[in-house]
C-alpha atoms as a PDB file:
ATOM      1  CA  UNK A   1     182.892 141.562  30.054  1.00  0.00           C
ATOM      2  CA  UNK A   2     185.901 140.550  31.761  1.00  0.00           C
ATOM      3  CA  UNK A   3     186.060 137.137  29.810  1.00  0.00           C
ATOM      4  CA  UNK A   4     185.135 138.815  26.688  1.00  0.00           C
ATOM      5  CA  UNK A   5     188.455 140.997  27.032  1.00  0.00           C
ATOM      6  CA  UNK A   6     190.627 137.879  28.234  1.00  0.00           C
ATOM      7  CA  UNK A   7     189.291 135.643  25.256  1.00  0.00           C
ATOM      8  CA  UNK A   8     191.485 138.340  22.707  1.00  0.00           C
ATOM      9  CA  UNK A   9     194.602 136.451  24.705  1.00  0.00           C
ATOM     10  CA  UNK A  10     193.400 133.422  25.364  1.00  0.00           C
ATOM     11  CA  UNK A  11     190.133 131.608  24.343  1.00  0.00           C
ATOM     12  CA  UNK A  12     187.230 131.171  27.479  1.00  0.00           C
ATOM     13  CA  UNK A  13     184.868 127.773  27.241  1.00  0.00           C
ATOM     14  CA  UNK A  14     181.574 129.096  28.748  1.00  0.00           C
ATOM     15  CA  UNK A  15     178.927 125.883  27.992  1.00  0.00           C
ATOM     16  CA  UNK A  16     180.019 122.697  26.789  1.00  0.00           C
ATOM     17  CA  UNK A  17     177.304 119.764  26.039  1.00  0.00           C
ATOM     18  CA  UNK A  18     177.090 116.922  23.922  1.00  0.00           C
ATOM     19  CA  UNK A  19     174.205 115.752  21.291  1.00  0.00           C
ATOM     20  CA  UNK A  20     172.900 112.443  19.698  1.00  0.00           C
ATOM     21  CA  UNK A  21     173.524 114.835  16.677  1.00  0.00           C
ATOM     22  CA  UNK A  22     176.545 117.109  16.995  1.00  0.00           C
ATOM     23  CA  UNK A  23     177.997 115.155  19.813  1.00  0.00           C
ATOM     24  CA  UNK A  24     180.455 117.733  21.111  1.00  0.00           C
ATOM     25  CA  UNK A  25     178.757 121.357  21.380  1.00  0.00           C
ATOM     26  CA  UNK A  26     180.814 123.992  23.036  1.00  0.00           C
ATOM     27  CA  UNK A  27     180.756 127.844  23.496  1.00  0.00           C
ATOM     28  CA  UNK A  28     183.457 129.748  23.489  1.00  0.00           C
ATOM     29  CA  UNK A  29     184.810 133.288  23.999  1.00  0.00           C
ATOM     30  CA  UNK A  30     187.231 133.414  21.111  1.00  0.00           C
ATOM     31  CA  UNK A  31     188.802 136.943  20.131  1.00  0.00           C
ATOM     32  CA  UNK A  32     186.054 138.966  21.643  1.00  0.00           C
ATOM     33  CA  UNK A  33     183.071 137.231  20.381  1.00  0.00           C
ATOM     34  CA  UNK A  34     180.905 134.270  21.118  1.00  0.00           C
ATOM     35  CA  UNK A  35     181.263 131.183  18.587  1.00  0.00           C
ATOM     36  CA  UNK A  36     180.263 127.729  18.368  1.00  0.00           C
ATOM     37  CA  UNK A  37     182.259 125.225  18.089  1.00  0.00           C
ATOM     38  CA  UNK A  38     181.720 121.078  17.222  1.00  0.00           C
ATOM     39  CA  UNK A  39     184.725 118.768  18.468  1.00  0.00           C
ATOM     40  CA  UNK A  40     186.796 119.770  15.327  1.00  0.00           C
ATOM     41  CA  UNK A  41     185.113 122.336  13.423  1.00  0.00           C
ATOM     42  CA  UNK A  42     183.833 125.755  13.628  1.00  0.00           C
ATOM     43  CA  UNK A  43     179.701 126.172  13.738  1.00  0.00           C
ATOM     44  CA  UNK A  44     178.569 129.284  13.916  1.00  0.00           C
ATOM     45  CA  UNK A  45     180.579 132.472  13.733  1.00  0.00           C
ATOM     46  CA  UNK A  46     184.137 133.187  14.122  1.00  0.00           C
ATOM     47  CA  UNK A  47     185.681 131.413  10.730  1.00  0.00           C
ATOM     48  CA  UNK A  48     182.260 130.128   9.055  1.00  0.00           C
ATOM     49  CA  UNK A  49     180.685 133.944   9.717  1.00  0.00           C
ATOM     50  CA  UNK A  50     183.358 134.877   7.423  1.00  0.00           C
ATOM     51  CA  UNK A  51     182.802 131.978   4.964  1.00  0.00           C
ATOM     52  CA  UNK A  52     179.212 132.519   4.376  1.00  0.00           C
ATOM     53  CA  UNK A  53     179.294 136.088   3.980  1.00  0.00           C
ATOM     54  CA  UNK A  54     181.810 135.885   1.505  1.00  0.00           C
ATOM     55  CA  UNK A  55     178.937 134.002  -0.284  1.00  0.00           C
ATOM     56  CA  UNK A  56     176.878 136.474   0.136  1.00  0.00           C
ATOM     57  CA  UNK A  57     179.248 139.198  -0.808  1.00  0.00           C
ATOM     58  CA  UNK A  58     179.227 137.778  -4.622  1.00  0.00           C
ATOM     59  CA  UNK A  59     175.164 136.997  -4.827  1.00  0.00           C
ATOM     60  CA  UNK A  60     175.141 140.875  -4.490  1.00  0.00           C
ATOM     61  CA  UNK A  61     173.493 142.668  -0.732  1.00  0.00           C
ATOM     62  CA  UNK A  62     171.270 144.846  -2.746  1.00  0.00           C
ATOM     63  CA  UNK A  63     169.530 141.461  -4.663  1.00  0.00           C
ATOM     64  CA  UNK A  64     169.465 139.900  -0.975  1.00  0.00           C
ATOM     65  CA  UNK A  65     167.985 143.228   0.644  1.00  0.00           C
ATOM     66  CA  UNK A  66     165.284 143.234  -2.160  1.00  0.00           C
ATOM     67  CA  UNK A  67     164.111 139.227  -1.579  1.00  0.00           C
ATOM     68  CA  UNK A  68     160.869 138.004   0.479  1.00  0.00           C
ATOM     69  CA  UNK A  69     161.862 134.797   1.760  1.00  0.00           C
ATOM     70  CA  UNK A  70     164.911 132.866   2.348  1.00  0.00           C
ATOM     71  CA  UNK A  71     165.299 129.527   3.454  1.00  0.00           C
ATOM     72  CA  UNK A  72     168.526 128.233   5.709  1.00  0.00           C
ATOM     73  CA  UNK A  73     169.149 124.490   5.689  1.00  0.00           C
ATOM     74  CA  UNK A  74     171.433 123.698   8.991  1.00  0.00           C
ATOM     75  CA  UNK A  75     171.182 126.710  11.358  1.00  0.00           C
ATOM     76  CA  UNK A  76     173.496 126.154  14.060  1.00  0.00           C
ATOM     77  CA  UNK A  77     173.809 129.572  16.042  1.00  0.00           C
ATOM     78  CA  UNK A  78     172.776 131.549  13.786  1.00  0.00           C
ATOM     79  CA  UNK A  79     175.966 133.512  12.624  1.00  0.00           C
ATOM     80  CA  UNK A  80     174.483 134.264   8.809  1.00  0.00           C
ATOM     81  CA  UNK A  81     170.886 135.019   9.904  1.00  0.00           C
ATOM     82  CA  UNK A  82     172.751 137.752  12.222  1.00  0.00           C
ATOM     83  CA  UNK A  83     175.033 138.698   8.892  1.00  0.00           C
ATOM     84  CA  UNK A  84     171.561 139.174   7.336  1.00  0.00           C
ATOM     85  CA  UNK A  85     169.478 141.268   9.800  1.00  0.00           C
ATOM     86  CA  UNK A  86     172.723 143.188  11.502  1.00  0.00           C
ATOM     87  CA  UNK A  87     175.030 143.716   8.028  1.00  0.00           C
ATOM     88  CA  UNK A  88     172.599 143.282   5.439  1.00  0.00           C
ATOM     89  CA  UNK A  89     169.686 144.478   6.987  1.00  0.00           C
ATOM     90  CA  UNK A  90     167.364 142.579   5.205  1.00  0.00           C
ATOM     91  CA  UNK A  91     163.991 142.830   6.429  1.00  0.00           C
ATOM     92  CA  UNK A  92     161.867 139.657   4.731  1.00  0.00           C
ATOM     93  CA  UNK A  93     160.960 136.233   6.149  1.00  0.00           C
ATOM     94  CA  UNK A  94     163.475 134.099   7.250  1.00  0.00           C
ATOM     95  CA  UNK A  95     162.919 130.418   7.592  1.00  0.00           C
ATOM     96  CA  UNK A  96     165.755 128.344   9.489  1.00  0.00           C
ATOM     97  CA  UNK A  97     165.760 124.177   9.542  1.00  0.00           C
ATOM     98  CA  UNK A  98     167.737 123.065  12.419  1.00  0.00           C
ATOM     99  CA  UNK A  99     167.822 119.218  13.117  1.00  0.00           C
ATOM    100  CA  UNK A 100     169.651 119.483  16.526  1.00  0.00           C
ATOM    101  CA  UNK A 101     167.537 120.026  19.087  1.00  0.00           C
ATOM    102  CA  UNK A 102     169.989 120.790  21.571  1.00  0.00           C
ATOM    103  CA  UNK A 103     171.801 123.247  19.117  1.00  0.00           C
ATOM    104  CA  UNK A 104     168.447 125.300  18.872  1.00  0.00           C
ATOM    105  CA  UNK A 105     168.460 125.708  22.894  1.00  0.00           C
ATOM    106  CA  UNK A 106     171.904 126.897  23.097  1.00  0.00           C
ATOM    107  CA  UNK A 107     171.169 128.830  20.071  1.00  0.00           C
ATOM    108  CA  UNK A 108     168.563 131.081  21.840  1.00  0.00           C
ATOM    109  CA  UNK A 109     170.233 130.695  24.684  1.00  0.00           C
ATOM    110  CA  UNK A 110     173.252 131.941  24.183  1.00  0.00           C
ATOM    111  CA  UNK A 111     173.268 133.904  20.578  1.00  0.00           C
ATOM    112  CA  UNK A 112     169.081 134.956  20.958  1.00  0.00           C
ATOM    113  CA  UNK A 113     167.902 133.749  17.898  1.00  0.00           C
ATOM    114  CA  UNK A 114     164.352 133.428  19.250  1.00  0.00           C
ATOM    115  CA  UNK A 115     164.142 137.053  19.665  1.00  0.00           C
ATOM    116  CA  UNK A 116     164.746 138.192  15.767  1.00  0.00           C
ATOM    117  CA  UNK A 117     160.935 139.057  14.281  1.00  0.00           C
ATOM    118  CA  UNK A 118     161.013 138.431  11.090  1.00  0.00           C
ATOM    119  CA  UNK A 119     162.733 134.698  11.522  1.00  0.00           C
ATOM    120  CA  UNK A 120     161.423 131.315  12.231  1.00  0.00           C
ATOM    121  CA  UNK A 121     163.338 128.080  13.465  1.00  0.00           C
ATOM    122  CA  UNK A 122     162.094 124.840  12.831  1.00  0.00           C
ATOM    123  CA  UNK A 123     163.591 121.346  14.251  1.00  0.00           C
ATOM    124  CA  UNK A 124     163.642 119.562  11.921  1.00  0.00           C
ATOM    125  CA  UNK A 125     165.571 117.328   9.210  1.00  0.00           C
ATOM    126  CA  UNK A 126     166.535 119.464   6.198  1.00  0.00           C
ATOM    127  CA  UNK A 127     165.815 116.579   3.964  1.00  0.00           C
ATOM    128  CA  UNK A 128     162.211 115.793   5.465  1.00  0.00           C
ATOM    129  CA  UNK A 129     161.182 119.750   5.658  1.00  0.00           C
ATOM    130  CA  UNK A 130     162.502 120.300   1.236  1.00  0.00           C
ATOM    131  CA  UNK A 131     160.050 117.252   0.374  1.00  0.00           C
ATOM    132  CA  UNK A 132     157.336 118.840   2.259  1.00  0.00           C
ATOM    133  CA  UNK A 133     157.789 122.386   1.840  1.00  0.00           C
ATOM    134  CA  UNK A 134     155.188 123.968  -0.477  1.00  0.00           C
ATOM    135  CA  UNK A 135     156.900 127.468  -0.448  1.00  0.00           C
ATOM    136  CA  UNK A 136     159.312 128.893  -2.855  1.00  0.00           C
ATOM    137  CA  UNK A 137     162.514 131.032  -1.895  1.00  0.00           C
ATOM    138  CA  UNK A 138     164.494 133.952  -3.361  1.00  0.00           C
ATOM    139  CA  UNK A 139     168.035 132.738  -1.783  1.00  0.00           C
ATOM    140  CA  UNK A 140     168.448 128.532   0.090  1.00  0.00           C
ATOM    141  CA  UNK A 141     171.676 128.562   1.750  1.00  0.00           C
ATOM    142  CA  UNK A 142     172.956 124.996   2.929  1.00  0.00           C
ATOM    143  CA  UNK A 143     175.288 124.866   5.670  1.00  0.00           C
ATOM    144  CA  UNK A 144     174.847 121.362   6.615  1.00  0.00           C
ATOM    145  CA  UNK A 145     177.339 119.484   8.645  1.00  0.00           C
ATOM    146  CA  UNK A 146     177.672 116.938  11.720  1.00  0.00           C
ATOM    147  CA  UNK A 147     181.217 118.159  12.778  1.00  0.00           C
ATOM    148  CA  UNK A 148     183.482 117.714   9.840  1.00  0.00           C
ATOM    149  CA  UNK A 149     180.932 114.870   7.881  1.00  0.00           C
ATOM    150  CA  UNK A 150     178.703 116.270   5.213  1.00  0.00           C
ATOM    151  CA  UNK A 151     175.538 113.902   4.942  1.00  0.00           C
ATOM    152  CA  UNK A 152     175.593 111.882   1.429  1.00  0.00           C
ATOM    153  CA  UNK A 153     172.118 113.297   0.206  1.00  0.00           C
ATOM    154  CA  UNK A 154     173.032 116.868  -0.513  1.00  0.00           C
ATOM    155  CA  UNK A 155     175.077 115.867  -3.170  1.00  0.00           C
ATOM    156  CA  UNK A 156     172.704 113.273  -4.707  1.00  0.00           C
ATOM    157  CA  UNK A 157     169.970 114.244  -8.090  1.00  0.00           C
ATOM    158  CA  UNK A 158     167.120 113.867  -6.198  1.00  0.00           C
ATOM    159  CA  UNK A 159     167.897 116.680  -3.242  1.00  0.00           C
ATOM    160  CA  UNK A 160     169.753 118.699  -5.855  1.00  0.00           C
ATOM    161  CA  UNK A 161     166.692 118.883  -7.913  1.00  0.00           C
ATOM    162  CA  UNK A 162     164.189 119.042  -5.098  1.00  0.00           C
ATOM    163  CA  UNK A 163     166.441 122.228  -3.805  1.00  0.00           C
ATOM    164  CA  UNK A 164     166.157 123.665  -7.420  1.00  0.00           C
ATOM    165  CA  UNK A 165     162.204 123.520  -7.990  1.00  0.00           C
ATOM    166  CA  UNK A 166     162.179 125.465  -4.614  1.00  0.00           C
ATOM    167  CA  UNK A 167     163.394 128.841  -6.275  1.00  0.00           C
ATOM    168  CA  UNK A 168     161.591 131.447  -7.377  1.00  0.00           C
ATOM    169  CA  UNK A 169     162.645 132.660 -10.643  1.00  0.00           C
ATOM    170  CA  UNK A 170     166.284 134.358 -10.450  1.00  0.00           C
ATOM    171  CA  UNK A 171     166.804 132.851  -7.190  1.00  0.00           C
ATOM    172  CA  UNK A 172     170.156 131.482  -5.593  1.00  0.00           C
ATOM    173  CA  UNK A 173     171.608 128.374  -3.787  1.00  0.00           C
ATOM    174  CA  UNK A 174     175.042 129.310  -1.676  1.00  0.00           C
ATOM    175  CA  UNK A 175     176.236 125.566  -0.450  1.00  0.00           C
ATOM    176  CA  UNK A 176     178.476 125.225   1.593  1.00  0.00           C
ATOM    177  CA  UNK A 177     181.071 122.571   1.428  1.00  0.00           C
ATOM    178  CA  UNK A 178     184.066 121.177   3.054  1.00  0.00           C
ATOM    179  CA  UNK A 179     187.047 119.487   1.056  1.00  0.00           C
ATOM    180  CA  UNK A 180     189.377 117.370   3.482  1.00  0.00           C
ATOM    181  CA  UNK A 181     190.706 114.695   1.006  1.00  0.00           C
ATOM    182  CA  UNK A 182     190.844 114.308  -2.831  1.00  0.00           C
ATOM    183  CA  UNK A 183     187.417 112.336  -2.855  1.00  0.00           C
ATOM    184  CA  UNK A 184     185.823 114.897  -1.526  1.00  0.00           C
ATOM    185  CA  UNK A 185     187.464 117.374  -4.570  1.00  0.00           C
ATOM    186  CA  UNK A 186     186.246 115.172  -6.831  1.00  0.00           C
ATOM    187  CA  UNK A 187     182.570 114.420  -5.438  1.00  0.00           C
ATOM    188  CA  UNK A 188     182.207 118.636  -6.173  1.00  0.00           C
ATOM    189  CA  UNK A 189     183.874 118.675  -9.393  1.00  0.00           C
ATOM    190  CA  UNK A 190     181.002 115.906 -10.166  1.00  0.00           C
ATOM    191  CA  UNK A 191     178.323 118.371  -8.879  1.00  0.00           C
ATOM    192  CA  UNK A 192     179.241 121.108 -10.613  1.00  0.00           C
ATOM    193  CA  UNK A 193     179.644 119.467 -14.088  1.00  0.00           C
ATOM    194  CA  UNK A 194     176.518 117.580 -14.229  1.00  0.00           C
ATOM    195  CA  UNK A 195     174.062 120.580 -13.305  1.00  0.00           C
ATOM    196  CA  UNK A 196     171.523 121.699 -15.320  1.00  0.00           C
ATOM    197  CA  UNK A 197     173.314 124.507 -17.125  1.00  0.00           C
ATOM    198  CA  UNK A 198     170.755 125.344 -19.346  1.00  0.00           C
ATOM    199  CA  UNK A 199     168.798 126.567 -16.759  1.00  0.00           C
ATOM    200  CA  UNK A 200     171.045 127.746 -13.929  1.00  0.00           C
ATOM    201  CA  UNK A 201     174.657 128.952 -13.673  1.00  0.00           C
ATOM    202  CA  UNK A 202     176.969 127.702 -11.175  1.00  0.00           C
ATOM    203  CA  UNK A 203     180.370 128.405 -10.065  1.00  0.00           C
ATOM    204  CA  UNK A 204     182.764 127.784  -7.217  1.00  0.00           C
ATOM    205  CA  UNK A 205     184.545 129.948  -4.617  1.00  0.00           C
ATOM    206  CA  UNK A 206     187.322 127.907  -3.730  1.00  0.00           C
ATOM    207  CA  UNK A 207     189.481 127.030  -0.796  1.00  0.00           C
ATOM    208  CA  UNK A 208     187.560 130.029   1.446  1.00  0.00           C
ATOM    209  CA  UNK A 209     189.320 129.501   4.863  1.00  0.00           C
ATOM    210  CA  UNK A 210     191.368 126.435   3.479  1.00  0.00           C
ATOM    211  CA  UNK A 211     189.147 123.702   3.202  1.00  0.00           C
ATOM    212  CA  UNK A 212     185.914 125.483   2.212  1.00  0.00           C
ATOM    213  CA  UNK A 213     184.343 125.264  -0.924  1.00  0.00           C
ATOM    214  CA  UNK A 214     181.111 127.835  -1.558  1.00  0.00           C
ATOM    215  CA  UNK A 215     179.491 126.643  -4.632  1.00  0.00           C
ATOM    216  CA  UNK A 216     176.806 129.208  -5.834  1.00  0.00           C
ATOM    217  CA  UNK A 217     173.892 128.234  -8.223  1.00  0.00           C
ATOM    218  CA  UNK A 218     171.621 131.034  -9.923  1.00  0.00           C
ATOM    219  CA  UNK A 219     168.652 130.454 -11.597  1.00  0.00           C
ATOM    220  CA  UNK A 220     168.189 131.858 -14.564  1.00  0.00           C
ATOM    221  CA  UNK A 221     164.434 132.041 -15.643  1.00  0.00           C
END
């Protein structure tokens, strides 16, 4: 308690460790509340709870509340599977993909993800677990990063349509992205104008905690 109080002052380091994934993992006592941090990026709550429920906000809490299953690609600690049982209180099945192993321990460790019912964490790579999968989703949110680096094969036609043949009808993708340099603009201006729009709508919440970009894809039959 007495760090949680100090950390509105000053912010507390409580575990530090590094990963063959991640690298740098700390934990930190940051304005009252536990986040996780990579060397030079915020994981898990703090800023990127704020990004993803944003997200959420415009897919609509009542559509979320009334889904069965939704699938999280890059877990971290948990912040939006907390945003979806504590704020949302949505009460389906909830399947996380975390690739870090080392993530996942300090994830249960530290933030208790292993003790939320209705949720299951595998460890495993996103890409691997979307060609296998056999299930379809009502909402896939993609949060996938290794510190500030975005692996190429979100943003390439096979994944995106893989990701798309995995909703149910009237289902959602929320991606989240980070824009650091004009490439980076451009690579999601490409995304967004070559998707399928006779099938899905898409849009863009831009510049969400400066260089955030949500992009938001709906399904439409």
């Amino acid at each position: 308690m007495f760090k949680k109080i100090i950390s509105y002052l000053i912010p507390i380091k409580i575990h530090q460790t590094k990963s063959l994934v991640s690298k740098s993992i700390e934990v930190t006592w940051a304005n009252g509340e536990l986040v996780l941090d990579s060397e030079n990026t915020n994981y898990s709550y703090g800023s990127l709870q704020r990004i993803l429920k944003i997200g959420l906000k415009n897919i609509g809490y009542k559509k979320i509340v009334a889904m069965d299953h939704i699938l999280v690609l890059g877990v971290a600690g948990g912040s939006v599977i907390k945003t979806l049982i504590d704020e949302i209180k949505y009460h389906g099945k909830i399947t996380g993909v975390e690739i870090d192993s080392e993530i996942i321990k300090i994830a249960n460790t530290y933030f208790k993800l292993d003790a939320i019912e209705n949720f299951e964490l595998i460890n495993e790579d996103a890409f691997e677990f979307v060609l296998k999968t056999k299930e379809k989703y009502h909402l896939i949110i993609i949060d996938i990063f290794q510190d500030t680096t975005m692996p190429n094969f979100l943003f390439e036609p096979f994944f995106i349509h893989r990701i798309c043949s995995l909703l149910k009808s009237n289902g959602f993708v929320l991606f989240n992205t980070m824009i650091l340099d004009e490439k980076q603009n451009l690579r999601n201006k490409k995304y967004v104008s070559e998707f399928y729009q006779n099938q899905f709508k898409i849009k863009t919440i831009p510049r969400i905690e400066l260089h955030n970009e949500l992009i938001v894809i709906e399904k439409l039959t």
